[in-house]
Protein backbone atom coordinates (compact mmCIF):
# COMPACT_ATOMS: atom_id res chain seq x y z
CA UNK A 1 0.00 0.00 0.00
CA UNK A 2 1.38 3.35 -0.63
CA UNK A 3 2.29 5.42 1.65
CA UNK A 4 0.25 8.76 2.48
CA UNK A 5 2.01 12.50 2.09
CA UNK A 6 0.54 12.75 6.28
CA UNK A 7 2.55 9.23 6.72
CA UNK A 8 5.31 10.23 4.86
CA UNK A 9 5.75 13.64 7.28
CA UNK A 10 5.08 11.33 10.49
CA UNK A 11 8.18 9.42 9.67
CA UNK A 12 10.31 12.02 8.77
CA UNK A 13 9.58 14.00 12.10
CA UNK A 14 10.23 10.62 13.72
CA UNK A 15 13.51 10.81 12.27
CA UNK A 16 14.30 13.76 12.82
CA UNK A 17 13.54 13.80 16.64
CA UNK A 18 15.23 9.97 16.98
CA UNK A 19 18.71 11.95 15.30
CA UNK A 20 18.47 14.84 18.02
CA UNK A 21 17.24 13.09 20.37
CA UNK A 22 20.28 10.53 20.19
CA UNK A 23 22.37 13.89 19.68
CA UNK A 24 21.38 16.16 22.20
CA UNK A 25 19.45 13.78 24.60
CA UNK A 26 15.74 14.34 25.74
CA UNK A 27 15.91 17.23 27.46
CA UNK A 28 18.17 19.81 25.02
CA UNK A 29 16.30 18.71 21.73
CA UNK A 30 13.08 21.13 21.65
CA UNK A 31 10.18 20.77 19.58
CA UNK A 32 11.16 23.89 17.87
CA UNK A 33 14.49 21.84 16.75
CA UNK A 34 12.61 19.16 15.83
CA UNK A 35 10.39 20.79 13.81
CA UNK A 36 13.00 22.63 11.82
CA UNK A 37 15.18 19.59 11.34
CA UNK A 38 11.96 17.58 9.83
CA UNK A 39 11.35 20.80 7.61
CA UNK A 40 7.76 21.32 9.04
CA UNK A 41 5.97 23.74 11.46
CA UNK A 42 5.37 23.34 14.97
CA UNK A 43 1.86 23.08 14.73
CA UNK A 44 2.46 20.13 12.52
CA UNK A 45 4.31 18.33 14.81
CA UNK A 46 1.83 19.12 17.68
CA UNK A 47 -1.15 17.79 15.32
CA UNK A 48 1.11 14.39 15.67
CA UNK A 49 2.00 14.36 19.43
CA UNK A 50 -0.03 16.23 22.19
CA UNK A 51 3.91 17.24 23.51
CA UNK A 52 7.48 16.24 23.77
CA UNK A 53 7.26 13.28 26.00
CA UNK A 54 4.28 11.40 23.93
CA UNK A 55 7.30 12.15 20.80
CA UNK A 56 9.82 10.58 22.66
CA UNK A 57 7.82 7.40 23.63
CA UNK A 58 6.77 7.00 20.14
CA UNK A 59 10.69 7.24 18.99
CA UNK A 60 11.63 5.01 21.97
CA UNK A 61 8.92 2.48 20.93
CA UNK A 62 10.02 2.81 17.45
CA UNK A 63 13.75 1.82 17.57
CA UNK A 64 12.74 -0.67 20.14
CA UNK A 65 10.58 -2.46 17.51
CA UNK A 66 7.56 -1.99 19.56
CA UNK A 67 5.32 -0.90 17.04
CA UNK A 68 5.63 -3.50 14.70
CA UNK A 69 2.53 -6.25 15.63
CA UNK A 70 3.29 -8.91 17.98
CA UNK A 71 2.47 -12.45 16.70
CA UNK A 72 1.21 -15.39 19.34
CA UNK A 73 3.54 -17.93 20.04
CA UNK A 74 2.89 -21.43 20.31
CA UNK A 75 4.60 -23.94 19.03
CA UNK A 76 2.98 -26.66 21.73
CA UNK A 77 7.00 -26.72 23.36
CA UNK A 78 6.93 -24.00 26.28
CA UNK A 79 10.64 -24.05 26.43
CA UNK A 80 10.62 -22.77 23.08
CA UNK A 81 7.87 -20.34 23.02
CA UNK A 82 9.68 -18.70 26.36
CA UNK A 83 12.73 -18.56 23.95
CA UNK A 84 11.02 -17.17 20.97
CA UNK A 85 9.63 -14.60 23.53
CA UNK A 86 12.84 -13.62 25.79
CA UNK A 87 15.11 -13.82 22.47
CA UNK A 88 13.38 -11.13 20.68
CA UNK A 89 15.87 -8.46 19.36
CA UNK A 90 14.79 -4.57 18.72
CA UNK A 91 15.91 -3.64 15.19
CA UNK A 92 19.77 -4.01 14.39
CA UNK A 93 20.06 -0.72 12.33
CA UNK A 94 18.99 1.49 15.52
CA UNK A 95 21.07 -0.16 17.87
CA UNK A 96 23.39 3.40 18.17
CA UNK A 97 20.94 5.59 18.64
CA UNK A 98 19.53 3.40 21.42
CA UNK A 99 22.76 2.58 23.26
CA UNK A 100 22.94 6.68 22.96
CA UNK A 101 19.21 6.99 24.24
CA UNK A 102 18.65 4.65 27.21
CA UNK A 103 21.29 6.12 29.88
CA UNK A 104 18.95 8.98 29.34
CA UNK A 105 16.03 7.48 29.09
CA UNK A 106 16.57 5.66 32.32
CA UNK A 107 17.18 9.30 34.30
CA UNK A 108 14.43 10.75 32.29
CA UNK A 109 11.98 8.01 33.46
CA UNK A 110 13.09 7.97 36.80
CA UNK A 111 12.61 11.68 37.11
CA UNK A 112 9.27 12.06 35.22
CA UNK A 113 7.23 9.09 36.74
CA UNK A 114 4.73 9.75 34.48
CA UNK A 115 6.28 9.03 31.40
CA UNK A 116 7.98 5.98 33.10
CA UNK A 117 4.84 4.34 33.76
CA UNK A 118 4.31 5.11 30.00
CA UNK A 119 7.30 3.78 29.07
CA UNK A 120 6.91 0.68 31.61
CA UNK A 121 3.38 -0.13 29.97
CA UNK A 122 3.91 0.59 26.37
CA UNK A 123 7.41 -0.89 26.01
CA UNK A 124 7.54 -3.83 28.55
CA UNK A 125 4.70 -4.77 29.51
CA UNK A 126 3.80 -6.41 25.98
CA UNK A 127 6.28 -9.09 26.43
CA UNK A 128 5.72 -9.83 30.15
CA UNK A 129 1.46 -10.53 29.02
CA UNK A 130 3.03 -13.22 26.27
CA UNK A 131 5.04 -14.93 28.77
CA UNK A 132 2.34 -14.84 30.94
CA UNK A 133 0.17 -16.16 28.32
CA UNK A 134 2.74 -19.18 27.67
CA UNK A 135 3.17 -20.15 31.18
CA UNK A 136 -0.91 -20.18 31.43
CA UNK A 137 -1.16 -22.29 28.78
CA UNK A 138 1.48 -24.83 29.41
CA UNK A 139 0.03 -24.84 33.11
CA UNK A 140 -3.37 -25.83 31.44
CA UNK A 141 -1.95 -28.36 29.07
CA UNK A 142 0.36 -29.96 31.96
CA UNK A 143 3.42 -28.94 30.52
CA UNK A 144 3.98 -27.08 33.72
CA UNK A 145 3.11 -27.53 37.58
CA UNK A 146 -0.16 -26.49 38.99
CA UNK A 147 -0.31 -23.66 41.29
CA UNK A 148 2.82 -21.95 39.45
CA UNK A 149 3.33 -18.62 40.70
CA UNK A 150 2.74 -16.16 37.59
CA UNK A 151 4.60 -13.12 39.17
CA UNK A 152 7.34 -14.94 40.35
CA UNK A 153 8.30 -16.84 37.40
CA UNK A 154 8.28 -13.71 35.04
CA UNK A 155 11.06 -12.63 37.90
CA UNK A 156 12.69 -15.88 37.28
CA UNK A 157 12.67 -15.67 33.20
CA UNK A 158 13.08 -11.84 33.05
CA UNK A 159 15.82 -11.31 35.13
CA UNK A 160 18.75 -13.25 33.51
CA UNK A 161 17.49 -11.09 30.20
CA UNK A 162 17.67 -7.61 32.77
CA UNK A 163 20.90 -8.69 33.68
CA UNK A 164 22.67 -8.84 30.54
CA UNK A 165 21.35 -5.61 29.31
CA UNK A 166 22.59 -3.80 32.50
CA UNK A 167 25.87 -5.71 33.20
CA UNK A 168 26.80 -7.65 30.18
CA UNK A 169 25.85 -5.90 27.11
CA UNK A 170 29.04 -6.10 25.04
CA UNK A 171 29.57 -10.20 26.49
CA UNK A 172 29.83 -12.98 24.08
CA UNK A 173 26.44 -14.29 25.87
CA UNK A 174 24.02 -13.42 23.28
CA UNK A 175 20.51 -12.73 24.22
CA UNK A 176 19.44 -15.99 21.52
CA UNK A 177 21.80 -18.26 23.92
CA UNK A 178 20.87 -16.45 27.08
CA UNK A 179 16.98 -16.56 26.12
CA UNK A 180 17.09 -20.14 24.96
CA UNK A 181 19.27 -21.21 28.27
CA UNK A 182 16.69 -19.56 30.60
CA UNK A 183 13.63 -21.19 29.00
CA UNK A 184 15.46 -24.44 29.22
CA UNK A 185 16.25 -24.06 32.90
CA UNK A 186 13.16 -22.95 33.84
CA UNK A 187 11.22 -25.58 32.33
CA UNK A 188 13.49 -28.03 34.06
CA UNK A 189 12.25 -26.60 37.18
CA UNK A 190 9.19 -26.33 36.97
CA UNK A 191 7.93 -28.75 35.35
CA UNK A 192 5.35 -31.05 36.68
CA UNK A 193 7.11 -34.02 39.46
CA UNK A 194 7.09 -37.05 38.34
CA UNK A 195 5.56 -40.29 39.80
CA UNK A 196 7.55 -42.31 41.70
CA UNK A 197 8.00 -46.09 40.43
C-alpha cells in the first residue's frame, strides 16, 4: 500500500527527533528543533504528538521495535515459546541511537514518573502478558506444575534477560543463547514431578 504525504511527514519527524534526540538527549532537543530539522511547522508536529514526552515514547517504541505487531507464540514446546519470547531483538540498524538513548532514558523516566509508567506499559509490559500467556497455557496443558506462581516466574525468566542488558551488554552471551538457556532451565524446574515407580 502506498504510503500517504501525512505518513510520509510522520516518519520524517520521527527521524528527525530519533537523530536529536540521540544527539542532544531528551531534554536539550526542543520541539522547535525538531520541527526545523523535519522541515515542518510546529503546529504540525503538535497535530502528531499532544507534547514532547508522547514524541519521545513513540521514537523510543520505534527503535525498540515496539510498534511493529506482535504475533502469538505457540509452538505446543513451552521451552521454546519462552525462547522465541525472551530472544526477541529490537531492530539491528537502531542499535546506536539506542545505546545513545537509554542512559537517558533511564534518568528521564526515573525523574518524570509519568512518562515511566508510559514507558513501563507501552514498552515492557507487551512481552511480560506473552510470557504470561505461555506459562498459562502450558500450566493448562500440563506442561507445567499447577499452582505456578505467575509473578514470580516472570522474575525468574526476566531477570537473567535484565541482567545482561545492564551488566553484560558487550559479552559474548548473546541474548538468543541467554533466552534459549533460561527457557530451558526454567522448564526443568518447573515442570510437573514425576511419579515415583
Amino acid at each position: 500500500m502506498a504510503r500517504t504525504r501525512s505518513t510520509e511527514v510522520h516518519q520524517r519527524m520521527i527521524e528527525a527527533a530519533l537523530r536529536l534526540f540521540a544527539e542532544r538527549g531528551f531534554e536539550s532537543a526542543s520541539m522547535d528543533a525538531i520541527a526545523q530539522a523535519a522541515h515542518v511547522s510546529k503546529p504540525t508536529l503538535y497535530n502528531h504528538w499532544a507534547d514532547k514526552e508522547a514524541l519521545m515514547l513513540e521514537v523510543m517504541l520505534f527503535v525498540n521495535g515496539s510498534l511493529r505487531p506482535r504475533e502469538e507464540v505457540d509452538t505446543g514446546d513451552v521451552a521454546e515459546d519462552l525462547r522465541i519470547v525472551l530472544s526477541r531483538r529490537p531492530p539491528d540498524e537502531f542499535e546506536t541511537a539506542r545505546a545513545r538513548m537509554m542512559p537517558g532514558l533511564m534518568v528521564y523516566s526515573a525523574t518524570h514518573p509519568e512518562f515511566g509508567a508510559a514507558w513501563r506499559h507501552t514498552a515492557m509490559q507487551p512481552a511480560r502478558d506473552a510470557l504470561r500467556q505461555i506459562l498459562r497455557r502450558a500450566v493448562r496443558r500440563g506442561q507445567l506444575r499447577h499452582g505456578l506462581n505467575l509473578d514470580a516466574s516472570l522474575c525468574i525468566l526476566l531477570g537473567p534477560m535484565l541482567y545482561r542488558h545492564i551488566f553484560e551488554a558487550g559479552s559474548s552471551l548473546t541474548i538468543e543463547t541467554l533466552g534459549h538457556q533460561t527457557a530451558e532451565a526454567f522448564v526443568r524446574a518447573f515442570a510437573p514431578a514425576k511419579p515415583r515407580a
